[in-house]
C-alpha atoms as a PDB file:
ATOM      1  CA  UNK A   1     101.584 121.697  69.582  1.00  0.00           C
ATOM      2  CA  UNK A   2      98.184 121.984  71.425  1.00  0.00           C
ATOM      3  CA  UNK A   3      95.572 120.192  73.223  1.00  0.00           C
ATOM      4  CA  UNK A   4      93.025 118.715  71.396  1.00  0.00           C
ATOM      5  CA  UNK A   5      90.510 120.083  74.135  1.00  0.00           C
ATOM      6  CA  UNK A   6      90.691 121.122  77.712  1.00  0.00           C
ATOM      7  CA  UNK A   7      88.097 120.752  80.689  1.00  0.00           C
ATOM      8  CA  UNK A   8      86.859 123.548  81.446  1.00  0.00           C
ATOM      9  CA  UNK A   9      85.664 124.038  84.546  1.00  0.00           C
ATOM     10  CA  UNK A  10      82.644 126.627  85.727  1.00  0.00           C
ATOM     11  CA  UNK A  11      82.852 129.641  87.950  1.00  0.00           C
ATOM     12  CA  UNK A  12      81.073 130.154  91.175  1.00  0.00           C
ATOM     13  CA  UNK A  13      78.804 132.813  91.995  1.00  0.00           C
ATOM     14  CA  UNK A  14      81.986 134.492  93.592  1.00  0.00           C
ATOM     15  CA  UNK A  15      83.888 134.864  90.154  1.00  0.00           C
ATOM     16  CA  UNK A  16      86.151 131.564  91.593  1.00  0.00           C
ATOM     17  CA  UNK A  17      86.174 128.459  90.384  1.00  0.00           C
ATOM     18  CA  UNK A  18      83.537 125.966  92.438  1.00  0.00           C
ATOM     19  CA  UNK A  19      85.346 123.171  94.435  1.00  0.00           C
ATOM     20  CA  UNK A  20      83.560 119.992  93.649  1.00  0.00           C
ATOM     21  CA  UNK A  21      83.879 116.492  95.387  1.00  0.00           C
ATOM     22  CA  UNK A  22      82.033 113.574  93.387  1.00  0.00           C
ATOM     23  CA  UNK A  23      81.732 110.425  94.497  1.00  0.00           C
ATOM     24  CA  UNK A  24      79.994 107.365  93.572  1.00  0.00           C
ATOM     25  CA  UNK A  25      77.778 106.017  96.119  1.00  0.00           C
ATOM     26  CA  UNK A  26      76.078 102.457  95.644  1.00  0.00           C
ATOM     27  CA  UNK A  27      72.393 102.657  96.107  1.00  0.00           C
ATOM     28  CA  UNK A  28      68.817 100.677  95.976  1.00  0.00           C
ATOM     29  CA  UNK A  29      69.104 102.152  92.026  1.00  0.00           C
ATOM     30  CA  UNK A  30      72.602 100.955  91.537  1.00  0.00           C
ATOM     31  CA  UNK A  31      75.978 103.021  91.629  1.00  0.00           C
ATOM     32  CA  UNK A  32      75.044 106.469  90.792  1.00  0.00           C
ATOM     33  CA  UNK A  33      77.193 109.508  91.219  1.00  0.00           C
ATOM     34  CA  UNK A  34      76.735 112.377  93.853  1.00  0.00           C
ATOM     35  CA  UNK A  35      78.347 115.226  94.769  1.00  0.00           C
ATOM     36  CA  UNK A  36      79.463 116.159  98.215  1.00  0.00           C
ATOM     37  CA  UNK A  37      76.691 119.038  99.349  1.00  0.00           C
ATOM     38  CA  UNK A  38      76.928 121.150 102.728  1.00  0.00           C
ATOM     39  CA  UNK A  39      75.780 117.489 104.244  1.00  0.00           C
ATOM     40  CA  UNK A  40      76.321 114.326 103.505  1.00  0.00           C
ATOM     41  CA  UNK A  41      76.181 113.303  99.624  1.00  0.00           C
ATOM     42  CA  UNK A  42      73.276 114.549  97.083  1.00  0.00           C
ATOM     43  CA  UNK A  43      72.297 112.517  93.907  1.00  0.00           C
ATOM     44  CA  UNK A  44      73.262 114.561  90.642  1.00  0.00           C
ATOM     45  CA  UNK A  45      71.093 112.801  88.527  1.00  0.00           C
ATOM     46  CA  UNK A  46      67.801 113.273  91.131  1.00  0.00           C
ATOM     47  CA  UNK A  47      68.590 116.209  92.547  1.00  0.00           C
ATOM     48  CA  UNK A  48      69.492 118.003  89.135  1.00  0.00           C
ATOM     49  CA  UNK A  49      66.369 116.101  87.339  1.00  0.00           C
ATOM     50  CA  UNK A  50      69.129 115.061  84.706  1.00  0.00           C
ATOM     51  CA  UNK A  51      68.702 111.256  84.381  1.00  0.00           C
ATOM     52  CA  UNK A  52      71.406 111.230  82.117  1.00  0.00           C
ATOM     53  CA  UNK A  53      74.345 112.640  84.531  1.00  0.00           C
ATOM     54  CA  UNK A  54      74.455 109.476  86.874  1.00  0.00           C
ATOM     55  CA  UNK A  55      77.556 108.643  86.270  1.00  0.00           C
ATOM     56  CA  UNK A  56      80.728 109.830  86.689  1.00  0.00           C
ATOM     57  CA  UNK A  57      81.288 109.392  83.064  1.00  0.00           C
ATOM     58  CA  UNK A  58      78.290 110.840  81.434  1.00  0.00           C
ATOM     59  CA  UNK A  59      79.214 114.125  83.487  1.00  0.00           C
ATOM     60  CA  UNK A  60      82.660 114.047  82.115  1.00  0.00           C
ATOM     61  CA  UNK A  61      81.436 113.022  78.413  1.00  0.00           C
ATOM     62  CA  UNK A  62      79.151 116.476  79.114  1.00  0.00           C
ATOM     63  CA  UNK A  63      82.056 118.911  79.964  1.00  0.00           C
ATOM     64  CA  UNK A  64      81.757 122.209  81.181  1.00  0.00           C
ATOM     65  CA  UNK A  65      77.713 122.262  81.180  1.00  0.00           C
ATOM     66  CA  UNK A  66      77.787 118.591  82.992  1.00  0.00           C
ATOM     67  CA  UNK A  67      79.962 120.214  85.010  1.00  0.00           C
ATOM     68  CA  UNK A  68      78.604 123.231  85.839  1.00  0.00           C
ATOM     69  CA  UNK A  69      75.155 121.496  87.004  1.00  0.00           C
ATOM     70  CA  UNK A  70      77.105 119.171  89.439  1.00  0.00           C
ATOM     71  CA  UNK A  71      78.867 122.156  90.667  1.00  0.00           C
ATOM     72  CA  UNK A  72      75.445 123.852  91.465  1.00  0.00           C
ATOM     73  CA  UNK A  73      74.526 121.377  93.883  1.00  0.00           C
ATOM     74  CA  UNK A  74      77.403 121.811  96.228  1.00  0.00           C
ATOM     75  CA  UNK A  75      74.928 124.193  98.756  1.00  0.00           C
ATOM     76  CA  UNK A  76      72.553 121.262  99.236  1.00  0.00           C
ATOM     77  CA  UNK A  77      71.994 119.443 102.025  1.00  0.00           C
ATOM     78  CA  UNK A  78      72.686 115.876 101.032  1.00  0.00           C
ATOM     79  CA  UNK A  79      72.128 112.487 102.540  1.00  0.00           C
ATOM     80  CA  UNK A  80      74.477 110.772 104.750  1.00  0.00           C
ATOM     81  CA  UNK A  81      76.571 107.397 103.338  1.00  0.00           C
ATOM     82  CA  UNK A  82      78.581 104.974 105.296  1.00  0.00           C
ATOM     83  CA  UNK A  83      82.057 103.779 104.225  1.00  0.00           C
ATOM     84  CA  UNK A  84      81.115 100.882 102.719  1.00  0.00           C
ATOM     85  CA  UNK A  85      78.438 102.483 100.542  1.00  0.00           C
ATOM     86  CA  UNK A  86      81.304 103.846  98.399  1.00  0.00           C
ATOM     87  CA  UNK A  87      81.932 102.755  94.826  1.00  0.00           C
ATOM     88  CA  UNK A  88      85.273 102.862  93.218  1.00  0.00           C
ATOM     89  CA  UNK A  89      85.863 106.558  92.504  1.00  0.00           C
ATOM     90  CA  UNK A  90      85.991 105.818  89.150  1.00  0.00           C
ATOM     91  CA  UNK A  91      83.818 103.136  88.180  1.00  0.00           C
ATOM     92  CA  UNK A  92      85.440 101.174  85.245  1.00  0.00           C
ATOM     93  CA  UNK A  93      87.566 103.594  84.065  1.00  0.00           C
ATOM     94  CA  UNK A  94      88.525 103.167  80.161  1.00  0.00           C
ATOM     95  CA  UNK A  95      92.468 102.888  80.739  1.00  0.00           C
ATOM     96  CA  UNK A  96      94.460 102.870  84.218  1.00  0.00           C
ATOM     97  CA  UNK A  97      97.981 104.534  82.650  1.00  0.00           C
ATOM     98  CA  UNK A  98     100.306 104.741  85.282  1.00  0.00           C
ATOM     99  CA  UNK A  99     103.959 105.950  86.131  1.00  0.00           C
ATOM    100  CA  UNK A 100     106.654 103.575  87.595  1.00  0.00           C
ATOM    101  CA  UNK A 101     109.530 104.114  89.586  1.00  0.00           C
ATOM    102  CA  UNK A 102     108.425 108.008  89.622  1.00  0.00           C
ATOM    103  CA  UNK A 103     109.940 108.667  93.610  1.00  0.00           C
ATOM    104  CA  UNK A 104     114.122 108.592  93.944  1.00  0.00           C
ATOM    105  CA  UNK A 105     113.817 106.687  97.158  1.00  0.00           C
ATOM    106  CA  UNK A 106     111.455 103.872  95.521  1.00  0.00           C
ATOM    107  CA  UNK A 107     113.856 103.790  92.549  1.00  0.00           C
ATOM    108  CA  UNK A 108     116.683 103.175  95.044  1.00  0.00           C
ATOM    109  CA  UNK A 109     115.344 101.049  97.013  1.00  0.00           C
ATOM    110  CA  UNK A 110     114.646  98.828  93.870  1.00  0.00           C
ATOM    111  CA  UNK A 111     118.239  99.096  92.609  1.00  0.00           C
ATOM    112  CA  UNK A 112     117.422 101.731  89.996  1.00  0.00           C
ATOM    113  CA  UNK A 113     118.450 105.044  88.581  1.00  0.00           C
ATOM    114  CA  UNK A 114     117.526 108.067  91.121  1.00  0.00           C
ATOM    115  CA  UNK A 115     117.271 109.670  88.117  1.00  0.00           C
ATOM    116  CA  UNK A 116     115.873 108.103  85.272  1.00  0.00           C
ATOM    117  CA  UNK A 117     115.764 109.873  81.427  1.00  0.00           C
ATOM    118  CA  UNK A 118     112.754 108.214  80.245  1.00  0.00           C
ATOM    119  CA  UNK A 119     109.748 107.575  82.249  1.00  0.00           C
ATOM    120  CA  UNK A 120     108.449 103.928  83.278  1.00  0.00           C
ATOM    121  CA  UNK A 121     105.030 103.133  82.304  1.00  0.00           C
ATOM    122  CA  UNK A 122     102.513 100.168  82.748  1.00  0.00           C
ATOM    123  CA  UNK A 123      98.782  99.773  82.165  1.00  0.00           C
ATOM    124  CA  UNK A 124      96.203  98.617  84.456  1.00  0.00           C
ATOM    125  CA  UNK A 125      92.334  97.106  83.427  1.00  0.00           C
ATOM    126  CA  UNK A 126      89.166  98.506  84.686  1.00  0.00           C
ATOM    127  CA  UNK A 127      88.405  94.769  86.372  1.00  0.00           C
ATOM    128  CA  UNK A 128      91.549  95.463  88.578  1.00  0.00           C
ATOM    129  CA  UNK A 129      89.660  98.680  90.151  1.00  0.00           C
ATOM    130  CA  UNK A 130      88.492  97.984  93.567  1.00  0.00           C
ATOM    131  CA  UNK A 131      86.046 100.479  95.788  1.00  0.00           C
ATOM    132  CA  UNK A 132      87.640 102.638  98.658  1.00  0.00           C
ATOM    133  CA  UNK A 133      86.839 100.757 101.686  1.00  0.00           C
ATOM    134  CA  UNK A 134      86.525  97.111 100.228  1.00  0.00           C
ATOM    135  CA  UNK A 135      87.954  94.003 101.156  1.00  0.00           C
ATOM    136  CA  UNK A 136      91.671  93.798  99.222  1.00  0.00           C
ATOM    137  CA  UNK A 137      91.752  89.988  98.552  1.00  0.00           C
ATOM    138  CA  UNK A 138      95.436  88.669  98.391  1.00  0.00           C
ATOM    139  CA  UNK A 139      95.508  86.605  94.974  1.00  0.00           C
ATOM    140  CA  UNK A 140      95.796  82.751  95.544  1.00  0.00           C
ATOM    141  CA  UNK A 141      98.471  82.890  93.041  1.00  0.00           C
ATOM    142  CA  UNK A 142     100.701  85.280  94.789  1.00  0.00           C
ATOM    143  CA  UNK A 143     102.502  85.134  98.010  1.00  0.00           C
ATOM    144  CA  UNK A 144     104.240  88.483  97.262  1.00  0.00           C
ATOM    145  CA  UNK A 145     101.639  90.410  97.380  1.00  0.00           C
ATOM    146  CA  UNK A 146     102.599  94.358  98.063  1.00  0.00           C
ATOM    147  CA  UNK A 147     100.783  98.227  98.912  1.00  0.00           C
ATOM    148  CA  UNK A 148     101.728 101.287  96.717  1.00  0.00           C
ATOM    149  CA  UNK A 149     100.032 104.410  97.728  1.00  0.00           C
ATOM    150  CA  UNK A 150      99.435 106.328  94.465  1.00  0.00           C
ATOM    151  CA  UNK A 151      98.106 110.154  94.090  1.00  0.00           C
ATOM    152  CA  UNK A 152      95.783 109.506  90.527  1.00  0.00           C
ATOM    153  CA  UNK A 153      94.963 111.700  88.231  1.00  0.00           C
ATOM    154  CA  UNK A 154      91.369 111.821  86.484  1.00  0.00           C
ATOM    155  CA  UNK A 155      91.059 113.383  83.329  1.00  0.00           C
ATOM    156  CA  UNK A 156      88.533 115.315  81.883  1.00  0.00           C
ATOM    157  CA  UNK A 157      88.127 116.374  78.599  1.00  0.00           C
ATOM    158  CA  UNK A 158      91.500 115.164  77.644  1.00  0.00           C
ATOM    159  CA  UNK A 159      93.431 115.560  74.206  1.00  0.00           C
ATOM    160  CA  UNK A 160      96.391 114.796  72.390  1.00  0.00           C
ATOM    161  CA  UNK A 161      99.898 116.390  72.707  1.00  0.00           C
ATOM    162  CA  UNK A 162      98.449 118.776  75.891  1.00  0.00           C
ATOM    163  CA  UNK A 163     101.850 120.285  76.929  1.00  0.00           C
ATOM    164  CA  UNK A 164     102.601 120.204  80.680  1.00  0.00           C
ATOM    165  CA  UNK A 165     101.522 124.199  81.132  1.00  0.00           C
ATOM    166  CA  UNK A 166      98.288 123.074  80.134  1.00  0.00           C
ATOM    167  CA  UNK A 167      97.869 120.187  81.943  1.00  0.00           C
ATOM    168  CA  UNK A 168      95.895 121.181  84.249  1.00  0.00           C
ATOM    169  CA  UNK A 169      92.857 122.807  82.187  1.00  0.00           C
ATOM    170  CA  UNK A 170      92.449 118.773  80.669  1.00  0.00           C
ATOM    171  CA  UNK A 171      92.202 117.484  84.321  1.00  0.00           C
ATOM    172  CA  UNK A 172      89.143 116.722  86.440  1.00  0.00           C
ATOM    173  CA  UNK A 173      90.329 116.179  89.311  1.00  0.00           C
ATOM    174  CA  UNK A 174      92.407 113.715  91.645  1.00  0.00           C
ATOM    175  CA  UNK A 175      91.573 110.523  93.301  1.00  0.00           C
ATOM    176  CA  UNK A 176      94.188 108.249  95.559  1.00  0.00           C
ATOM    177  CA  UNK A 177      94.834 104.442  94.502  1.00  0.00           C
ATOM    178  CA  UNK A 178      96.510 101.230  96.158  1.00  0.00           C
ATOM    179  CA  UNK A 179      98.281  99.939  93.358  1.00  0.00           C
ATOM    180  CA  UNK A 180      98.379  96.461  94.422  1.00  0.00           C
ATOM    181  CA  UNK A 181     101.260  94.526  93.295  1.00  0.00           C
ATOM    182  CA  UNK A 182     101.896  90.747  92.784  1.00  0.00           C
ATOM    183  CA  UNK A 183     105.710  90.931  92.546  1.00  0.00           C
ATOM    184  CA  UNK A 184     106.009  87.593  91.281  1.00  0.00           C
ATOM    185  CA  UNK A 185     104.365  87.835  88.880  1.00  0.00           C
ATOM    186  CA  UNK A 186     105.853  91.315  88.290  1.00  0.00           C
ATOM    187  CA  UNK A 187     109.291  90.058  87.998  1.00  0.00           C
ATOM    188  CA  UNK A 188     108.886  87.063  86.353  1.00  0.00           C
ATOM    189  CA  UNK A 189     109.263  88.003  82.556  1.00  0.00           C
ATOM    190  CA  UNK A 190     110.075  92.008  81.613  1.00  0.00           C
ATOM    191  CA  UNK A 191     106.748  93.224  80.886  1.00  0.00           C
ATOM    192  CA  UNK A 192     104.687  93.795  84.273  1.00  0.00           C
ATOM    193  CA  UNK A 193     100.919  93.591  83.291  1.00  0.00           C
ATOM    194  CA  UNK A 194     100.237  90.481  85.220  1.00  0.00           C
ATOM    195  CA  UNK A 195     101.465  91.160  88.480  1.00  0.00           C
ATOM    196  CA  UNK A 196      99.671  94.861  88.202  1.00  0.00           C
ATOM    197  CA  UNK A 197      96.291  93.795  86.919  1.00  0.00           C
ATOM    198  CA  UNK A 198      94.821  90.776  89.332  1.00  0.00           C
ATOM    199  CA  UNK A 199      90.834  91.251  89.733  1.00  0.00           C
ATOM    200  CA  UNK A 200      89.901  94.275  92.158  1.00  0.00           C
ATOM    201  CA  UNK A 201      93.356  94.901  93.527  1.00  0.00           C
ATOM    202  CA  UNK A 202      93.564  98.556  92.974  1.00  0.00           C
ATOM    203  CA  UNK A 203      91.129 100.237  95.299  1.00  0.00           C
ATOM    204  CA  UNK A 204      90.524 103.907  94.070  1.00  0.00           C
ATOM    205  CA  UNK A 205      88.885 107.132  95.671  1.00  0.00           C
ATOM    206  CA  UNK A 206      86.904 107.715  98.497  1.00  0.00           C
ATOM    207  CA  UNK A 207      85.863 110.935  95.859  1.00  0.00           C
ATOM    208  CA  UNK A 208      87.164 113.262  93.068  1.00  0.00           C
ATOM    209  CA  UNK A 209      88.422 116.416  93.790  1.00  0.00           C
ATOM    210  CA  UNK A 210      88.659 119.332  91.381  1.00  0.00           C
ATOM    211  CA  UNK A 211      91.935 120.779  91.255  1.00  0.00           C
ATOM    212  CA  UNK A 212      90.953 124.191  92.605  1.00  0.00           C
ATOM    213  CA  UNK A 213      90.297 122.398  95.645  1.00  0.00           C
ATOM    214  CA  UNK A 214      93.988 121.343  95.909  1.00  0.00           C
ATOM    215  CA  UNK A 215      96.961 122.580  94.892  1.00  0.00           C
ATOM    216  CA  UNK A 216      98.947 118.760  94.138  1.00  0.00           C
ATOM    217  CA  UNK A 217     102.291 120.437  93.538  1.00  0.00           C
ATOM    218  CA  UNK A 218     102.932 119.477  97.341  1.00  0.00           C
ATOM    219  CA  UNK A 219     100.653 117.398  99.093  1.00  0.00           C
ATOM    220  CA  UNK A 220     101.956 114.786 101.776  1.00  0.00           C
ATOM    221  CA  UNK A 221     101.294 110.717 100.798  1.00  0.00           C
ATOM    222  CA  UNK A 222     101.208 108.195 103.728  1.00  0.00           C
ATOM    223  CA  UNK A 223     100.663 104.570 103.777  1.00  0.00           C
ATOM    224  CA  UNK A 224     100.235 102.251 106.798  1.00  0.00           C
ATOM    225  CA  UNK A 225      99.898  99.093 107.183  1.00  0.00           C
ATOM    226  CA  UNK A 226      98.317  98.081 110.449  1.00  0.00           C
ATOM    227  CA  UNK A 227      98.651 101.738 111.584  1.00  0.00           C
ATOM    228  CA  UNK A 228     102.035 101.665 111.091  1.00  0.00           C
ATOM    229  CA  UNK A 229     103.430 104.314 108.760  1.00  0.00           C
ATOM    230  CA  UNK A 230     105.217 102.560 105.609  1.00  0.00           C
ATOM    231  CA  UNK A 231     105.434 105.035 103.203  1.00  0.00           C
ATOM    232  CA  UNK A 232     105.494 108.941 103.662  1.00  0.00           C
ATOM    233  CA  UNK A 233     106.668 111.272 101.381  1.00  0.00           C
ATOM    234  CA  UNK A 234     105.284 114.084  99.192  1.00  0.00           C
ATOM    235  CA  UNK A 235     104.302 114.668  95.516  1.00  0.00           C
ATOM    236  CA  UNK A 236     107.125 117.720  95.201  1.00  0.00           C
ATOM    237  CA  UNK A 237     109.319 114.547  95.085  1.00  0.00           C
ATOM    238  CA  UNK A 238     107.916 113.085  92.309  1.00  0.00           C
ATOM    239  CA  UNK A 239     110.526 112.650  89.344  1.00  0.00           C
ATOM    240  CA  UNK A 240     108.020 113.236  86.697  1.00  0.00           C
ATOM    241  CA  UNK A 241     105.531 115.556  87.994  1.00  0.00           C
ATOM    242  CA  UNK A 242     101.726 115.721  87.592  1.00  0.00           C
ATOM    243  CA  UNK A 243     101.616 118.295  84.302  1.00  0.00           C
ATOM    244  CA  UNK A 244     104.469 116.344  83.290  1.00  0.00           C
ATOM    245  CA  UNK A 245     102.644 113.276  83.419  1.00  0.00           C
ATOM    246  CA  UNK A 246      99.829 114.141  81.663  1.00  0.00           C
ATOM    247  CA  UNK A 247     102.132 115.771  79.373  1.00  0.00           C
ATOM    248  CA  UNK A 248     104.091 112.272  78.684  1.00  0.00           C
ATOM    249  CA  UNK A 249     100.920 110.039  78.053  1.00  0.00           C
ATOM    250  CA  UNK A 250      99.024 112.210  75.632  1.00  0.00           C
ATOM    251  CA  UNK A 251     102.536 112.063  73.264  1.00  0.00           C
ATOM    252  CA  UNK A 252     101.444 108.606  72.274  1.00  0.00           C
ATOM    253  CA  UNK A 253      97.362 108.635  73.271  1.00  0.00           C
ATOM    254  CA  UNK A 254      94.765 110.854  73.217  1.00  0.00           C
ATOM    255  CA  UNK A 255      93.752 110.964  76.867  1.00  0.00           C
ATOM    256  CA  UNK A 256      89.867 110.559  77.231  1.00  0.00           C
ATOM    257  CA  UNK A 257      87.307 111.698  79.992  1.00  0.00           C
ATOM    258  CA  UNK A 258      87.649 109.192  82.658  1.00  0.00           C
ATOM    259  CA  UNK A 259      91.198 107.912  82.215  1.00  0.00           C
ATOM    260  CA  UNK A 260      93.097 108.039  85.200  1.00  0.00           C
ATOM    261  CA  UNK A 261      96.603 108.660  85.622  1.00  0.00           C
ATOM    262  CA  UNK A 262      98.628 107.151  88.518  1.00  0.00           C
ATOM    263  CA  UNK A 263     101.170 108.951  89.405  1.00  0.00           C
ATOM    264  CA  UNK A 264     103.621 106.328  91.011  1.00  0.00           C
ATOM    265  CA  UNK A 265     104.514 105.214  94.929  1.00  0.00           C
ATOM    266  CA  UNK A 266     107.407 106.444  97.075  1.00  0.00           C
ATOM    267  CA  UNK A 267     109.927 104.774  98.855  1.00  0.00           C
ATOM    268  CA  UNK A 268     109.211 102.073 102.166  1.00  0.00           C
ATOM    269  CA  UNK A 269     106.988  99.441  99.543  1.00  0.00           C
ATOM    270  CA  UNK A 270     106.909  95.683 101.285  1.00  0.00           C
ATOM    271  CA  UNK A 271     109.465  94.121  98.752  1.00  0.00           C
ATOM    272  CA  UNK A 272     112.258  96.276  99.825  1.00  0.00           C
ATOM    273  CA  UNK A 273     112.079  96.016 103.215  1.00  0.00           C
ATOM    274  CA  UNK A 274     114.149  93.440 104.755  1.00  0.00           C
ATOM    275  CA  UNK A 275     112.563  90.834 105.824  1.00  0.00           C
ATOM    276  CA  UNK A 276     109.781  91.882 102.992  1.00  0.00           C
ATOM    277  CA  UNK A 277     106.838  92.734 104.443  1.00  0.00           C
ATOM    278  CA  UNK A 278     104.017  90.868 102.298  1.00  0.00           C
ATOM    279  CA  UNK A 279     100.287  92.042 102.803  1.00  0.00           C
ATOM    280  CA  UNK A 280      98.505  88.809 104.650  1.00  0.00           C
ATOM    281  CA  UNK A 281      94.720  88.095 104.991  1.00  0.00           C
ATOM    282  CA  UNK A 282      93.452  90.622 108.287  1.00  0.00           C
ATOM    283  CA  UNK A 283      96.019  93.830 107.627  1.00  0.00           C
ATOM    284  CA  UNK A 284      94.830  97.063 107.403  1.00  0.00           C
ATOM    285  CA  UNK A 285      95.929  98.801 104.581  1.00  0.00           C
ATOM    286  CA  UNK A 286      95.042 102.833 104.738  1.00  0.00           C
ATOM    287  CA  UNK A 287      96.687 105.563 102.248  1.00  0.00           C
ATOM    288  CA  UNK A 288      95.907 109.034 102.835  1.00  0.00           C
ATOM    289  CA  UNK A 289      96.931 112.022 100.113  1.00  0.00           C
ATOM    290  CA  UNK A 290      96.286 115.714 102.003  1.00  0.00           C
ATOM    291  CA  UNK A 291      93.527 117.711 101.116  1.00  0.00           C
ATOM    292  CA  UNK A 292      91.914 114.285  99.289  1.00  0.00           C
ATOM    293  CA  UNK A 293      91.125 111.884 101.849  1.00  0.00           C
ATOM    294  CA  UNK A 294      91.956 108.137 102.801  1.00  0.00           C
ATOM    295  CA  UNK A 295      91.049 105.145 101.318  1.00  0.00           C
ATOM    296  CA  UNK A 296      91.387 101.797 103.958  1.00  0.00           C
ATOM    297  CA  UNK A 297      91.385  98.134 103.005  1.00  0.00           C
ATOM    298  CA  UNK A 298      91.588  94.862 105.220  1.00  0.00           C
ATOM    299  CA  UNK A 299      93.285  92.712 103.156  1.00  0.00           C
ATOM    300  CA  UNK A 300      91.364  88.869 102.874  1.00  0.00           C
ATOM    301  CA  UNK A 301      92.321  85.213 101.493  1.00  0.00           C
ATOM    302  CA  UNK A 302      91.336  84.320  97.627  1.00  0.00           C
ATOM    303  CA  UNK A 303      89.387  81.907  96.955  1.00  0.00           C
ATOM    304  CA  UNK A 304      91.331  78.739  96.326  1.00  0.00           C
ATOM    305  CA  UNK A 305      93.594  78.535  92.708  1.00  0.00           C
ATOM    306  CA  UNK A 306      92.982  75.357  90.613  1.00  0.00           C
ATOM    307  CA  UNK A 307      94.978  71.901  92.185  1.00  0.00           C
ATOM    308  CA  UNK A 308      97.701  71.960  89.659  1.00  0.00           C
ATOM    309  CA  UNK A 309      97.778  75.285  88.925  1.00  0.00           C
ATOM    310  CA  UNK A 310     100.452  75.472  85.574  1.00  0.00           C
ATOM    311  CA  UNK A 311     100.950  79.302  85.553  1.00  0.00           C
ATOM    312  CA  UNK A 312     103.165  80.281  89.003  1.00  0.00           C
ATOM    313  CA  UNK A 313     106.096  81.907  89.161  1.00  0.00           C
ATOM    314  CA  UNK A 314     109.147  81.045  91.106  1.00  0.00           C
ATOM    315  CA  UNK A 315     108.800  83.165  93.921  1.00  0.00           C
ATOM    316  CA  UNK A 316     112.315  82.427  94.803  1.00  0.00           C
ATOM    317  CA  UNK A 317     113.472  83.439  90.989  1.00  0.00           C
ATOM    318  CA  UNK A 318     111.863  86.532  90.622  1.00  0.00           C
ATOM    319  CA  UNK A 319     113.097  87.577  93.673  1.00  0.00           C
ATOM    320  CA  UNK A 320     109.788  87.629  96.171  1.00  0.00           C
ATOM    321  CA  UNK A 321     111.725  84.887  98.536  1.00  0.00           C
END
């Protein structure tokens, strides 16, 4: 078996491979994409006088020769953004495919097998993604609503039965998400797409960063929640690892340039916790993977649900009270 393609990534002028960090950055022109320069952020499409690279998926679509013009702008001074400038790392990706219950001490601490055979797997929708440093808004609907700091995975030219060895050549780079949970509505039938996919309650980036920039085999994770540390642990401990991961979901799909992979959350989430510890309009939420950056939410009130409402689970019944 073999990979349909892989992404191959350009050289430096040193023989290595050039360290890239894209971001999207929203500007008077829209969101456009930019790579990190010796300053600030510079515009790929401007800078490069390629109208048609800005976006993080028409550079992806272009492979290696997208690629390698991003990477050439890396020695430019660019212009400086604030945190709030920042668009979701991966604008609208096509498919969210993530890993469940991929840490032994999360599994645990939800009454599961430390070891599991098979992996657990969920999707999430593009309308779910949420910019680094935007407001999390706790859904209306939920009153179990819960943080998972995620290392994600963003692929780049993808394929179909790409073995774990060569993973890495079909990857683009990684990202972190805050795969924001609604637990009620996560427990209340088998399946878990509802209570994973509420409007912009993943928030994804600050950037993408190319793999030779960091080696993912054992980076630390933290969350905290109000500067206190909930979750630390590091992605050595994953059950199914990153290769292995990509591995697993291109059995059954042909991965495509800007899917993203999450990876699963360790151990300390809010439901498990006793009392639970439920995300509430003005916390902080901040995860931080090493060598990738942080990504910090304040969490705010939905608008109001419907009088009425038909469709709310038992919060005591699933488990959330």
């Amino acid at each position: 078996m073999a990979a349909v393609a892989v992404w191959a990534r350009p050289a430096s002028n040193s023989g290595d491979e050039a360290s890239v960090r894209l971001a999207t950055i929203r500007t008077s022109e829209g969101s456009r994409l930019h790579v990190r320069g010796t300053s600030g952020y510079v515009d790929v499409a401007t800078e490069a006088r390629r109208p048609d690279l800005s976006t993080l998926h028409a550079l992806l679509a272009g492979g290696a020769a997208a690629f390698d013009v991003a990477a050439g702008l890396t020695s430019r001074d660019g212009r400086e953004y604030t945190e709030a400038d920042l668009d979701a790392a991966v604008p609208r990706p096509n498919r969210v495919l993530c890993v469940g219950v991929n840490y032994s001490a999360h599994a645990v601490e939800g009454g599961r097998d430390a070891n599991p055979s098979w992996p657990e797997s969920f999707m999430r929708s593009a309308s779910s993604v949420l910019p680094p440093y935007a407001d999390l808004v706790r859904p209306a609907l939920s009153t179990g609503f819960d943080y998972e700091g995620e290392l994600a995975i963003v692929i780049g030219a993808g394929g179909r039965y790409i073995p774990s060895e060569e993973a890495l050549a079909a990857v683009a780079g990684f990202t972190i998400i805050n795969d924001g949970s609604a637990r009620e509505w996560q427990r209340a039938a088998t399946q878990w797409t509802p209570g994973k996919n509420f409007d912009a309650s993943m928030p994804i980036g600050p950037e993408v960063v190319t793999p030779d920039e960091v080696s993912i085999d054992d980076l630390a994770i933290t969350t905290t929640l109000n500067g206190e540390v909930m979750q630390a642990a590091r992605t050595s401990q994953m059950i199914v690892d990153v290769a292995s991961c990509v591995e697993f979901f291109s059995s059954f799909t042909t991965l495509l340039p800007g899917d993203v992979i999450a990876t699963g959350t360790p151990g300390g989430v809010g439901f498990a916790r006793t009392p639970p510890v439920w995300l509430t309009p003005g916390d902080v939420v901040e995860v931080t993977v090493e060598g990738i950056g942080t990504i910090r939410n304040r969490v705010i009130e939905d608008k109001p649900a419907p009088a009425g409402w038909r469709w709310v689970p038992s919060a005591s019944a699933s488990g959330v009270l």
